[in-house]
PDB file of N, CA and C in Angstrom:
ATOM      1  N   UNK A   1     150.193 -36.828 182.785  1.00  0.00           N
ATOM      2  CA  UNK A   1     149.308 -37.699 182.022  1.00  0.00           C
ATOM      3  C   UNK A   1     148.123 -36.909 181.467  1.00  0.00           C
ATOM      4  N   UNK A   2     147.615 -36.060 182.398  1.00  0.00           N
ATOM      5  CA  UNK A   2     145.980 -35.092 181.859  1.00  0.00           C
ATOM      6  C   UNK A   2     146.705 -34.277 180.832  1.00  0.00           C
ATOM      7  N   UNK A   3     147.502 -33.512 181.007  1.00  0.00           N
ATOM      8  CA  UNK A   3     148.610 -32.466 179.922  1.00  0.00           C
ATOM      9  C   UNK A   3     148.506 -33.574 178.650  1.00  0.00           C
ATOM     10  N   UNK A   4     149.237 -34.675 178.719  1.00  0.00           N
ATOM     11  CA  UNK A   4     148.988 -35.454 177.561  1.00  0.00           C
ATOM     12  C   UNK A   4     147.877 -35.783 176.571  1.00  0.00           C
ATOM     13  N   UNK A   5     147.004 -36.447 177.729  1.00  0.00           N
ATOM     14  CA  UNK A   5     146.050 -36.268 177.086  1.00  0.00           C
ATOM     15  C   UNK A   5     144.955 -35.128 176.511  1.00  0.00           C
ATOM     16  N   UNK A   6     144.925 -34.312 177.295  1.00  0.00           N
ATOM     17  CA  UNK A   6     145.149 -33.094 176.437  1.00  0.00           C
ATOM     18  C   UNK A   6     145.554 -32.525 175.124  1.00  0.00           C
ATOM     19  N   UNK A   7     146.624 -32.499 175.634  1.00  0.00           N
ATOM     20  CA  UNK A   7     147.480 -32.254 173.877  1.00  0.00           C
ATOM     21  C   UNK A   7     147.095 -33.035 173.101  1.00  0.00           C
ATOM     22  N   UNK A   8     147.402 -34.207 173.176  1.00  0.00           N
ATOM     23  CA  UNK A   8     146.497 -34.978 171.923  1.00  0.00           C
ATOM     24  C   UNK A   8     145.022 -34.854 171.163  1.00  0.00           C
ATOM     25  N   UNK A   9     144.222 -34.406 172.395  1.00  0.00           N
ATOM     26  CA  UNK A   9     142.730 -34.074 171.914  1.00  0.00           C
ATOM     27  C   UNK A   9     143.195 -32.504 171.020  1.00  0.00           C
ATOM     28  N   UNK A  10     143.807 -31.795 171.723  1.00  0.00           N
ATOM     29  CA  UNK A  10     144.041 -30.725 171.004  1.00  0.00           C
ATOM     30  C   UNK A  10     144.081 -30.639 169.581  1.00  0.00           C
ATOM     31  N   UNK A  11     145.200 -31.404 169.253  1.00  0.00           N
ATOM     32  CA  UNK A  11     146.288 -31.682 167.681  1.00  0.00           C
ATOM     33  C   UNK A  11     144.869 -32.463 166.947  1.00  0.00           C
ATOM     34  N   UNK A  12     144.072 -33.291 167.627  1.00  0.00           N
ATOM     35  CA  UNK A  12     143.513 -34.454 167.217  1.00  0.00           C
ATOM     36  C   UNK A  12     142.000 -33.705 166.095  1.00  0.00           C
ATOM     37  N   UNK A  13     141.739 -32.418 167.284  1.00  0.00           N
ATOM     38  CA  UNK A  13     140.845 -31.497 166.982  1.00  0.00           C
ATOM     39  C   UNK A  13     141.368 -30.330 165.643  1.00  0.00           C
ATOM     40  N   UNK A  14     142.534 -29.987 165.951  1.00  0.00           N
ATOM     41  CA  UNK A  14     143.078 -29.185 165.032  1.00  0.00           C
ATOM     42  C   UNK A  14     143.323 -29.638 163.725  1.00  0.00           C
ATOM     43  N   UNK A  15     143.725 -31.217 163.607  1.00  0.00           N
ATOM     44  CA  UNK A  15     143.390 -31.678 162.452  1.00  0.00           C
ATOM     45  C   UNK A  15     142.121 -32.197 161.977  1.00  0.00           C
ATOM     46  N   UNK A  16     141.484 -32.496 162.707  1.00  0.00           N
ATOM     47  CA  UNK A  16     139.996 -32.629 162.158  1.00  0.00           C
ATOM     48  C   UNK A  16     139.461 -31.567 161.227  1.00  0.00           C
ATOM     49  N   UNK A  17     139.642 -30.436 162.142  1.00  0.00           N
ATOM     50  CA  UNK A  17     139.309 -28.932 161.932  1.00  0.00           C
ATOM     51  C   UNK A  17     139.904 -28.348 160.461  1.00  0.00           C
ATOM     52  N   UNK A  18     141.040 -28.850 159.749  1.00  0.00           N
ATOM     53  CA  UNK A  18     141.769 -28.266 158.703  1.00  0.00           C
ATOM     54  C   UNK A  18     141.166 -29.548 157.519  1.00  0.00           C
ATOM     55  N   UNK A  19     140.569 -30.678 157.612  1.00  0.00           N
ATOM     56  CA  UNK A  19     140.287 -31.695 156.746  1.00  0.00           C
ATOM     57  C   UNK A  19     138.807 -30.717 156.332  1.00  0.00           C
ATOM     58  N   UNK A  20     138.348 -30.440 157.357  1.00  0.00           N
ATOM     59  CA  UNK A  20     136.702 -30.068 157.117  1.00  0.00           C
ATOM     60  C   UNK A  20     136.997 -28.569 156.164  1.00  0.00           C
ATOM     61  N   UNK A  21     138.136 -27.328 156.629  1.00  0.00           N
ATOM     62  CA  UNK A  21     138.492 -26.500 155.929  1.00  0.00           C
ATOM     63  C   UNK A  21     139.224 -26.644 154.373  1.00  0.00           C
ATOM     64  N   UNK A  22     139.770 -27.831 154.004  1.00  0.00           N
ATOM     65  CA  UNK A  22     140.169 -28.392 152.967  1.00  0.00           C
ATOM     66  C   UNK A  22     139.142 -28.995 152.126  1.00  0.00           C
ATOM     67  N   UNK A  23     137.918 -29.739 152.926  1.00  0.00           N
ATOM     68  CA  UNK A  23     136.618 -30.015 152.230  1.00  0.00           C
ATOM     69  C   UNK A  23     135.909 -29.050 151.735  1.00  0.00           C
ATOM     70  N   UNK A  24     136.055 -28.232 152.294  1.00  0.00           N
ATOM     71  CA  UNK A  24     134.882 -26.923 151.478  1.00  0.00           C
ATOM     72  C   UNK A  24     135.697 -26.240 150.751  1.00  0.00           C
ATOM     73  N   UNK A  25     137.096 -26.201 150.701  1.00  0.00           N
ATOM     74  CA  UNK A  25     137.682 -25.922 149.726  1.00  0.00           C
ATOM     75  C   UNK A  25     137.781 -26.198 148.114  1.00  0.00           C
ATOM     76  N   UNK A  26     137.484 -27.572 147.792  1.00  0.00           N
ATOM     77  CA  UNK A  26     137.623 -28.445 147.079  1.00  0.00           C
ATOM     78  C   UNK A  26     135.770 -28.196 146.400  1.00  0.00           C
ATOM     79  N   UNK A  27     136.005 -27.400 145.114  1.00  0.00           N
ATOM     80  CA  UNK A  27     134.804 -27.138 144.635  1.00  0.00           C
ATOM     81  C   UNK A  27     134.442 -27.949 143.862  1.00  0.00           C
ATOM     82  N   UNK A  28     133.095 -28.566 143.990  1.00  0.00           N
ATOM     83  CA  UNK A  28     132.418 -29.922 143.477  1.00  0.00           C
ATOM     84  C   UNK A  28     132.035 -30.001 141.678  1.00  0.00           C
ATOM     85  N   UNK A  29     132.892 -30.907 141.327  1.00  0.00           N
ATOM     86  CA  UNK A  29     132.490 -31.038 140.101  1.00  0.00           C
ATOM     87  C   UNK A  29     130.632 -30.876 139.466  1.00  0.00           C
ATOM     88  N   UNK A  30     130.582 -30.898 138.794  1.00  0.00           N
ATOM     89  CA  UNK A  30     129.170 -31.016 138.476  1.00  0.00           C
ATOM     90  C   UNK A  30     128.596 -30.670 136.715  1.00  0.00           C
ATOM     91  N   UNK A  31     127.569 -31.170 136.351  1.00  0.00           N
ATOM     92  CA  UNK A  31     127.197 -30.804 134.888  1.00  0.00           C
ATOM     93  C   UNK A  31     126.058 -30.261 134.760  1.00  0.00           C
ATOM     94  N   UNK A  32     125.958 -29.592 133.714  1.00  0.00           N
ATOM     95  CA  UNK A  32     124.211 -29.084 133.101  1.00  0.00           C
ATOM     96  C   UNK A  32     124.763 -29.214 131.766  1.00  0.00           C
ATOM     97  N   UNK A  33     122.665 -29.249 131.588  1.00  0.00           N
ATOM     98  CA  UNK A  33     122.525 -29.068 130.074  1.00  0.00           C
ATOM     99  C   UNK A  33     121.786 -27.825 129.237  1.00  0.00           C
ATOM    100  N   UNK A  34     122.434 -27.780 128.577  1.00  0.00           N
ATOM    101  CA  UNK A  34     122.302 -26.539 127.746  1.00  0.00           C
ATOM    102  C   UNK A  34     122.312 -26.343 126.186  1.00  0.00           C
ATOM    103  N   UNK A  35     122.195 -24.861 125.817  1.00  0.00           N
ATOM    104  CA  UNK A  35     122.656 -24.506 124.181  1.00  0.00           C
ATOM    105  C   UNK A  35     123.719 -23.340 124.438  1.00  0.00           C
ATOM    106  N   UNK A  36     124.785 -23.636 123.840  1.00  0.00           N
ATOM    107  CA  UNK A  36     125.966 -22.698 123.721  1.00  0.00           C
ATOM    108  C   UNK A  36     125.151 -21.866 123.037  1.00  0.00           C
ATOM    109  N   UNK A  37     125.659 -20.927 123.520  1.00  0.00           N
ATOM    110  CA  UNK A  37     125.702 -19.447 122.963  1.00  0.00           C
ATOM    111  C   UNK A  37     127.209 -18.495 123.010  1.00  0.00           C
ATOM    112  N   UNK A  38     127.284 -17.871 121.914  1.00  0.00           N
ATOM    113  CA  UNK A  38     128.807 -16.802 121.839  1.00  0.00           C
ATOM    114  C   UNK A  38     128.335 -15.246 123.015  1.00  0.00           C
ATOM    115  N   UNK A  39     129.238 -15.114 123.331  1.00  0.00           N
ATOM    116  CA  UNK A  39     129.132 -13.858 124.635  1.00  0.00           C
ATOM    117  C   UNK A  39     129.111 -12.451 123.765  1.00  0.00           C
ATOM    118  N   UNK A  40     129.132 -11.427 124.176  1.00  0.00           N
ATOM    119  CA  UNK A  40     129.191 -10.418 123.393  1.00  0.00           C
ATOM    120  C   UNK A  40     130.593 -10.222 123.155  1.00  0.00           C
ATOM    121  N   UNK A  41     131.413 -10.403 124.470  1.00  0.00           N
ATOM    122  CA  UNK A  41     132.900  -9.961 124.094  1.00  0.00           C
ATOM    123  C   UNK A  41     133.913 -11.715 122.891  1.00  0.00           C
ATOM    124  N   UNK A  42     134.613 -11.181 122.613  1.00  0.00           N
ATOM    125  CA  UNK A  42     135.522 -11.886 121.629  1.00  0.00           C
ATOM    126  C   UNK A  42     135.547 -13.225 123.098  1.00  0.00           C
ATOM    127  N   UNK A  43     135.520 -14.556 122.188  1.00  0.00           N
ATOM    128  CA  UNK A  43     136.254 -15.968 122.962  1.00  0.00           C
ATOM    129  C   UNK A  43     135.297 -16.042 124.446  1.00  0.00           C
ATOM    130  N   UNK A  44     134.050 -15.255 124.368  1.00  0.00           N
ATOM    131  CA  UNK A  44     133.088 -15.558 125.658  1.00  0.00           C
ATOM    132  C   UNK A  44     131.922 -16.460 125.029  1.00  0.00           C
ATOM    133  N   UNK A  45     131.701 -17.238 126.519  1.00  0.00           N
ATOM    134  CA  UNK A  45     130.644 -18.116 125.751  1.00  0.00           C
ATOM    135  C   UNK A  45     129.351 -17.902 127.157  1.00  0.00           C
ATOM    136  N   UNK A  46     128.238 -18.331 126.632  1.00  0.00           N
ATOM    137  CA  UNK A  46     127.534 -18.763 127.815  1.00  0.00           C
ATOM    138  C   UNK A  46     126.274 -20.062 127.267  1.00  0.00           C
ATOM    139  N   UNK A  47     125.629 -20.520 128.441  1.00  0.00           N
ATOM    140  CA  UNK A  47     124.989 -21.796 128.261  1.00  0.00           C
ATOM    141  C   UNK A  47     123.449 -21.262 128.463  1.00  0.00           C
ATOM    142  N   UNK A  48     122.676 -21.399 127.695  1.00  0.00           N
ATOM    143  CA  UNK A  48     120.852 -21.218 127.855  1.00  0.00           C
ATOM    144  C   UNK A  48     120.199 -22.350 127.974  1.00  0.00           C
ATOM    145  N   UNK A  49     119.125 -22.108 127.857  1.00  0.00           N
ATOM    146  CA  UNK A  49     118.229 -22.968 127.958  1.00  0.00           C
ATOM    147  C   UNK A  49     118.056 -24.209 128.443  1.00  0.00           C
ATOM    148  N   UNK A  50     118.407 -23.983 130.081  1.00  0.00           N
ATOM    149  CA  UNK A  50     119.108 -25.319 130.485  1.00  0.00           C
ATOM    150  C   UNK A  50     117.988 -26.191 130.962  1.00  0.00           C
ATOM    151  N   UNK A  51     117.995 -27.425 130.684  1.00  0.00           N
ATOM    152  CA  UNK A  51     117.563 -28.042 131.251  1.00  0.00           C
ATOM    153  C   UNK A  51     116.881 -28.036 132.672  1.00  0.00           C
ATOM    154  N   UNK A  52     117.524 -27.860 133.738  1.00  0.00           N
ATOM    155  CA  UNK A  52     117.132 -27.693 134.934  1.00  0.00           C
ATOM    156  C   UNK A  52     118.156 -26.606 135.700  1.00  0.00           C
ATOM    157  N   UNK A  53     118.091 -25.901 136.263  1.00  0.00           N
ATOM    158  CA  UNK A  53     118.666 -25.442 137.558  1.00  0.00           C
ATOM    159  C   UNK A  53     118.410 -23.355 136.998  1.00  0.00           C
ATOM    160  N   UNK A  54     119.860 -22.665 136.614  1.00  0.00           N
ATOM    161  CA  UNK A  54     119.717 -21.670 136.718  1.00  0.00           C
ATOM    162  C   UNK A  54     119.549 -21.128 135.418  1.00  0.00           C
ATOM    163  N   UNK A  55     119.120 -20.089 134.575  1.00  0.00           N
ATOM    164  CA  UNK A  55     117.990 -19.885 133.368  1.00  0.00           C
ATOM    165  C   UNK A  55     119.543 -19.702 132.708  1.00  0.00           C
ATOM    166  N   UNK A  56     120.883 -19.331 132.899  1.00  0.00           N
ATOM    167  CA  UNK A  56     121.849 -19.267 132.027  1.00  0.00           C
ATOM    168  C   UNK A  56     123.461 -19.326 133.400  1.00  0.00           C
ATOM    169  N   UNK A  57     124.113 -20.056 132.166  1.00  0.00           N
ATOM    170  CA  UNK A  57     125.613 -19.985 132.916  1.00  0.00           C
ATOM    171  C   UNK A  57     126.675 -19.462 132.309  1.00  0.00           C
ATOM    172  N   UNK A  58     127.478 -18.472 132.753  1.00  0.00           N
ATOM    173  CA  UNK A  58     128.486 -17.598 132.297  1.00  0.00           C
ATOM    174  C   UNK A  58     129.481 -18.564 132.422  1.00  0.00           C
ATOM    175  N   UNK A  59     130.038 -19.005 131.203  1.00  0.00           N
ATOM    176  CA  UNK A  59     131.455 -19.587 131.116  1.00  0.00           C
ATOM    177  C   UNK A  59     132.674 -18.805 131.405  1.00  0.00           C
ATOM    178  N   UNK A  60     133.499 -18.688 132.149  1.00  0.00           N
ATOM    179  CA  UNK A  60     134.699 -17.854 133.024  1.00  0.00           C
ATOM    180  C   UNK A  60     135.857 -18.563 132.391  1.00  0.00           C
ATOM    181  N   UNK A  61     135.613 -19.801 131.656  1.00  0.00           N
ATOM    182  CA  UNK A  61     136.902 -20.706 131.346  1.00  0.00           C
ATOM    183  C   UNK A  61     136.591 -21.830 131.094  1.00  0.00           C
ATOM    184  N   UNK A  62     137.590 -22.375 130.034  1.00  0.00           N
ATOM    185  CA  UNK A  62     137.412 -23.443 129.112  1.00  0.00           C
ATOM    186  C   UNK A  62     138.855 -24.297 128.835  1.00  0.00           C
ATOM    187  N   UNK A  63     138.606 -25.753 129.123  1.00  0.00           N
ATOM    188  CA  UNK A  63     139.750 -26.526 128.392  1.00  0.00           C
ATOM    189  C   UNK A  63     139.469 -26.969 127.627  1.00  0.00           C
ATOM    190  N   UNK A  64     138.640 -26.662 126.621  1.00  0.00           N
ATOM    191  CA  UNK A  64     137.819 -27.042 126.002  1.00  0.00           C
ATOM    192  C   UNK A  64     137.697 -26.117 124.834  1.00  0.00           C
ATOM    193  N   UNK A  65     137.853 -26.385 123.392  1.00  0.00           N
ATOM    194  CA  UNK A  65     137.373 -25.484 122.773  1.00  0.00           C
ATOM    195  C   UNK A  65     136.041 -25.114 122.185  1.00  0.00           C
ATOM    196  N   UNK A  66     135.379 -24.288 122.832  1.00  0.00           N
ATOM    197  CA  UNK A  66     134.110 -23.918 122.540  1.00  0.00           C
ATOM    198  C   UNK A  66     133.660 -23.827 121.456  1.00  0.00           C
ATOM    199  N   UNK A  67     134.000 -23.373 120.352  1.00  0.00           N
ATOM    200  CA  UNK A  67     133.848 -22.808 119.095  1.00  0.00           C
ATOM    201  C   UNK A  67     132.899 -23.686 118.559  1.00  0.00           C
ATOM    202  N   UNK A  68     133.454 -24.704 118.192  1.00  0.00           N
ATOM    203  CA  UNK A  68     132.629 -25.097 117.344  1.00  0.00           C
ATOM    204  C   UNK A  68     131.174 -25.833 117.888  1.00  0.00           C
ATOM    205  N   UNK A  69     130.852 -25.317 118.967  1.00  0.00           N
ATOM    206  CA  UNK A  69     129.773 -25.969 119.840  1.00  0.00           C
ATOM    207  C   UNK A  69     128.919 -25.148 119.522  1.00  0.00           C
ATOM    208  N   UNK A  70     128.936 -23.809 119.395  1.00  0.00           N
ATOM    209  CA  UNK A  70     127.821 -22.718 119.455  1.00  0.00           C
ATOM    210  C   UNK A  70     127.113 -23.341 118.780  1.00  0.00           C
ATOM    211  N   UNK A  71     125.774 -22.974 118.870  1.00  0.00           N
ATOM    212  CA  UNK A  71     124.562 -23.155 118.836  1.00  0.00           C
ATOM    213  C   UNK A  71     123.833 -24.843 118.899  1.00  0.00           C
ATOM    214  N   UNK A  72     124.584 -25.450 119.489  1.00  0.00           N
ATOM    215  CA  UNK A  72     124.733 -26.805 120.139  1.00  0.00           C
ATOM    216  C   UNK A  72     123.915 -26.925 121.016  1.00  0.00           C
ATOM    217  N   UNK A  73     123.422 -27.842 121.599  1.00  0.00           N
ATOM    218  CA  UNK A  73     123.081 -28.260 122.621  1.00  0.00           C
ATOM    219  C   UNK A  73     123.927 -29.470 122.710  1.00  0.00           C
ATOM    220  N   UNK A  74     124.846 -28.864 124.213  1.00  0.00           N
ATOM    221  CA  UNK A  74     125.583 -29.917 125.066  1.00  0.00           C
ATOM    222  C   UNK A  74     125.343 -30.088 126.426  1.00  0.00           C
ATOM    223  N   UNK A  75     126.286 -30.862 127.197  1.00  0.00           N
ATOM    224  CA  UNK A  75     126.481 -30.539 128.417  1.00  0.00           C
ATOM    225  C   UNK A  75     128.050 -30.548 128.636  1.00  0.00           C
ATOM    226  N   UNK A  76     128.201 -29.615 129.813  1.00  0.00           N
ATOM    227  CA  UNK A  76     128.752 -28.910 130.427  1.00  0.00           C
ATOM    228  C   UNK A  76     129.486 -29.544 131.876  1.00  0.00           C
ATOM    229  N   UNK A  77     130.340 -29.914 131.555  1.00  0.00           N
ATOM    230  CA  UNK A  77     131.158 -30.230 133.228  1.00  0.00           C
ATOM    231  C   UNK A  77     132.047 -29.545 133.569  1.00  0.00           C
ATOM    232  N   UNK A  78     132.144 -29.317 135.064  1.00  0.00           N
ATOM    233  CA  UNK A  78     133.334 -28.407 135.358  1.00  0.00           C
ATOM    234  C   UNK A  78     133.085 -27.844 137.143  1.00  0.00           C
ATOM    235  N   UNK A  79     133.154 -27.196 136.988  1.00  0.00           N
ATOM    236  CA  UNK A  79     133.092 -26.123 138.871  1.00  0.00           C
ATOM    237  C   UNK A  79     132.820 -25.267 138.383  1.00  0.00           C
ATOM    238  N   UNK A  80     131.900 -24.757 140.188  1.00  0.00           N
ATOM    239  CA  UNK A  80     131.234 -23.399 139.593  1.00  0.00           C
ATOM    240  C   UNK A  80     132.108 -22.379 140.321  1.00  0.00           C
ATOM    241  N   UNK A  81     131.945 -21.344 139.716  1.00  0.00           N
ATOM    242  CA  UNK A  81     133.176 -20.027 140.304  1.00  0.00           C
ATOM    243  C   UNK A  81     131.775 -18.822 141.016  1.00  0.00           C
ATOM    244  N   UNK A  82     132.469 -18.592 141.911  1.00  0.00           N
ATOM    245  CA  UNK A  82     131.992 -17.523 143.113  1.00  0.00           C
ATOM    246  C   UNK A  82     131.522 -16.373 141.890  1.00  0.00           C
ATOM    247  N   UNK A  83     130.307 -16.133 141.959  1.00  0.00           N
ATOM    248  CA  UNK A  83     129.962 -14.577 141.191  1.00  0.00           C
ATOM    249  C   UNK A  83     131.021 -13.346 141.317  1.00  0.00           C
ATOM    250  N   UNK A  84     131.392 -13.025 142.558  1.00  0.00           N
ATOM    251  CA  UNK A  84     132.672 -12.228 142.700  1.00  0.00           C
ATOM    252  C   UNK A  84     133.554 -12.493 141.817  1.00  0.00           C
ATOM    253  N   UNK A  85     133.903 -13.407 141.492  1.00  0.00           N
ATOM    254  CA  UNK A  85     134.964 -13.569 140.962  1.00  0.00           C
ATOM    255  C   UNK A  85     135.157 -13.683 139.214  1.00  0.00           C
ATOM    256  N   UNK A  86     133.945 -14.358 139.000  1.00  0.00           N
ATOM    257  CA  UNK A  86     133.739 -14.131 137.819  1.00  0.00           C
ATOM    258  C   UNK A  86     132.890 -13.072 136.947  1.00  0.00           C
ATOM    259  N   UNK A  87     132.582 -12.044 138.049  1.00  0.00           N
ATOM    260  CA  UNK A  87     132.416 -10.756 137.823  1.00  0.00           C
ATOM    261  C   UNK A  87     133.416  -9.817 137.725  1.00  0.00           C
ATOM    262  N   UNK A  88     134.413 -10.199 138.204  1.00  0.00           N
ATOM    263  CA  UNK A  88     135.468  -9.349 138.119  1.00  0.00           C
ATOM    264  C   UNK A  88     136.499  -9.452 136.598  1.00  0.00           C
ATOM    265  N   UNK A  89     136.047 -10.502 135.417  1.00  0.00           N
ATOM    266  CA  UNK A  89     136.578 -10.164 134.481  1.00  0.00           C
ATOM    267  C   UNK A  89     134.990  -9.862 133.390  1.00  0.00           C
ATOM    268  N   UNK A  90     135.573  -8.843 133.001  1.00  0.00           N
ATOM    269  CA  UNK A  90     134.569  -7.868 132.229  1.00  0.00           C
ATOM    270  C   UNK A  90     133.996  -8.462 130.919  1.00  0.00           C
ATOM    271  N   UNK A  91     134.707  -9.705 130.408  1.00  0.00           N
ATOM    272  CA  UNK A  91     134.414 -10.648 129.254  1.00  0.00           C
ATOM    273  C   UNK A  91     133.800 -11.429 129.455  1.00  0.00           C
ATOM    274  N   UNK A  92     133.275 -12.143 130.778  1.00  0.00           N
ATOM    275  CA  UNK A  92     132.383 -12.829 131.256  1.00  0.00           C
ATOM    276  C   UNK A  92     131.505 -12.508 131.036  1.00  0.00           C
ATOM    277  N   UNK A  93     130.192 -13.340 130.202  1.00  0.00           N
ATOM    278  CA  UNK A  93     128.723 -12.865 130.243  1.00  0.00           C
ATOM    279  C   UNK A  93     127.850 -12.667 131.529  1.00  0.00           C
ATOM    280  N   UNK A  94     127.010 -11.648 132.029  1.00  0.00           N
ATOM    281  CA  UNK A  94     126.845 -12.003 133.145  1.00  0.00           C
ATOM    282  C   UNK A  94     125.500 -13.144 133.247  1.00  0.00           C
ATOM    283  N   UNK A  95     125.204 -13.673 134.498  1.00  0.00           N
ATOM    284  CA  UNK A  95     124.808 -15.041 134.767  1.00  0.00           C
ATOM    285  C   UNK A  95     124.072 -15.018 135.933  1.00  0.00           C
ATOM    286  N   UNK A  96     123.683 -15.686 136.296  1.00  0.00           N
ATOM    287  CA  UNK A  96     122.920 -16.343 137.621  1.00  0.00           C
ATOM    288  C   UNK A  96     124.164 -17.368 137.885  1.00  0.00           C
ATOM    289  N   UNK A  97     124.602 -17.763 137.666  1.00  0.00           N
ATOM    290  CA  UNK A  97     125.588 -19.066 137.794  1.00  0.00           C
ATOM    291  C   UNK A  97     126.933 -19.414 136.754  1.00  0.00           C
ATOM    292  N   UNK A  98     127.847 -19.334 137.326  1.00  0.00           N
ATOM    293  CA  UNK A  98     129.205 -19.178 136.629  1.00  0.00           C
ATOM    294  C   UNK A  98     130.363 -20.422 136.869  1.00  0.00           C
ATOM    295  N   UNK A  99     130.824 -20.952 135.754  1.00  0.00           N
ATOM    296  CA  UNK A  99     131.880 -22.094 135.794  1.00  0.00           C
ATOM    297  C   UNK A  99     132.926 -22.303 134.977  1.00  0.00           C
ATOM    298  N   UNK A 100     133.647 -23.154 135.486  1.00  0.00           N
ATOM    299  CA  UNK A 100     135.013 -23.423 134.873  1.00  0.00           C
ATOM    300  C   UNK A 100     134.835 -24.238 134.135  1.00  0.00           C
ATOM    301  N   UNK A 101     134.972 -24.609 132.473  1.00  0.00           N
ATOM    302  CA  UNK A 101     134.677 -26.030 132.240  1.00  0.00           C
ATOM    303  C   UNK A 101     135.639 -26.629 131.889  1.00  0.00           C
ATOM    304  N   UNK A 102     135.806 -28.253 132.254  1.00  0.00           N
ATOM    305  CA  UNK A 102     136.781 -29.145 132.139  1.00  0.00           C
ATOM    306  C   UNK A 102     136.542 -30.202 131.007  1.00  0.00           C
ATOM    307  N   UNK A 103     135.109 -30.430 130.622  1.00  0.00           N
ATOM    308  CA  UNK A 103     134.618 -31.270 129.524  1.00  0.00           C
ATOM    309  C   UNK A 103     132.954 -30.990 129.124  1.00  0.00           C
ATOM    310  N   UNK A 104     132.872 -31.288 127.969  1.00  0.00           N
ATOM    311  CA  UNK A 104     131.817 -31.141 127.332  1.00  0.00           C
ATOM    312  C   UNK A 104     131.410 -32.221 126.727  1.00  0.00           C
ATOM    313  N   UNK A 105     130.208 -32.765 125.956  1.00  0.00           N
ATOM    314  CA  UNK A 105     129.585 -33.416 125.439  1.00  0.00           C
ATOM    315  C   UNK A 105     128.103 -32.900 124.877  1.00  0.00           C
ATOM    316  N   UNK A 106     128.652 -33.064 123.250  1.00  0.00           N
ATOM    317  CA  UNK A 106     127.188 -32.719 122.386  1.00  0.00           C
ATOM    318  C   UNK A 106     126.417 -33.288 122.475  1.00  0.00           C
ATOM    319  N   UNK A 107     125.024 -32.969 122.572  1.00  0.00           N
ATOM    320  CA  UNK A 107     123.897 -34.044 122.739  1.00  0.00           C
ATOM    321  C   UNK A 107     122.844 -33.726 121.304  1.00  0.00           C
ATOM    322  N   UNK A 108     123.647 -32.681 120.763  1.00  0.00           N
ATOM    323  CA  UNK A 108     122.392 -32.110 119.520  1.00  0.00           C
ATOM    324  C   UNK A 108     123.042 -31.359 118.872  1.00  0.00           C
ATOM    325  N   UNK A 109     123.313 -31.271 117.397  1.00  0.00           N
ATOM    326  CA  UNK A 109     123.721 -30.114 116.637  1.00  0.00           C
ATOM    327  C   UNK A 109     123.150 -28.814 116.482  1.00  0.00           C
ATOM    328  N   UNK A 110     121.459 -29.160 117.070  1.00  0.00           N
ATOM    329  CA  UNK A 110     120.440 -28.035 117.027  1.00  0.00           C
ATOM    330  C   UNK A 110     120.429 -27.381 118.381  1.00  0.00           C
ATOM    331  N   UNK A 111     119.487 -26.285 118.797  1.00  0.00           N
ATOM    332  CA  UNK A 111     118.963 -26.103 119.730  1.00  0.00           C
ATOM    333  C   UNK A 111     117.468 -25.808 119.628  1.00  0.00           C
ATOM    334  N   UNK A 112     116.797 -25.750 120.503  1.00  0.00           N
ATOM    335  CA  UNK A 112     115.279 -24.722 120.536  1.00  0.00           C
ATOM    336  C   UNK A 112     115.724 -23.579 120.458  1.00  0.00           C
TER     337      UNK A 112
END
């Protein structure tokens, strides 16, 4: 009966334990606002003058076609990607803060 119950706390713990490792897995959507800007390399973009948080964001990726946003002020939804990682492709502008974006929305044809 103690063996039993046992084991059960065990399994009970071990899955607890893989929900909480699956939670921090799962990188949190989120938005800012900004002015597109074109990157130096070809099809790179990055975001200035943001509103609040970090002074620029290196775009790593887009479902989205950027183009015709430059010099826009939009916002920006998507996940943010580990600096490692989005340091490791050389077309990335570099950043204080780096993301994937999944959607956009113009808020201004202009910028400051």
């Amino acid at each position: 009966m103690k063996k039993s119950i046992l084991a059960g706390l065990v399994v009970t713990f071990l899955f607890v334990f893989a929900q909480g490792v699956q939670a921090q897995a799962m990188a949190k959507v989120h938005s800012m606002t900004g002015c597109l800007r074109a990157g130096t390399a070809p099809n790179s973009y990055m975001l200035e003058n943001l509103e609040k948080g970090p002074k620029t964001v290196g775009i790593v990726s887009s479902s989205v076609d950027l183009a015709p946003h430059v010099g826009h002020k939009i916002v920006i939804t998507g996940t943010a990607v580990p600096a490692k990682d989005a340091e490791a492709d050389a077309s990335v502008p570099k950043a204080p803060h780096y993301m994937k974006i999944t959607k956009i929305k113009m808020v201004s044809t202009t910028c400051p």
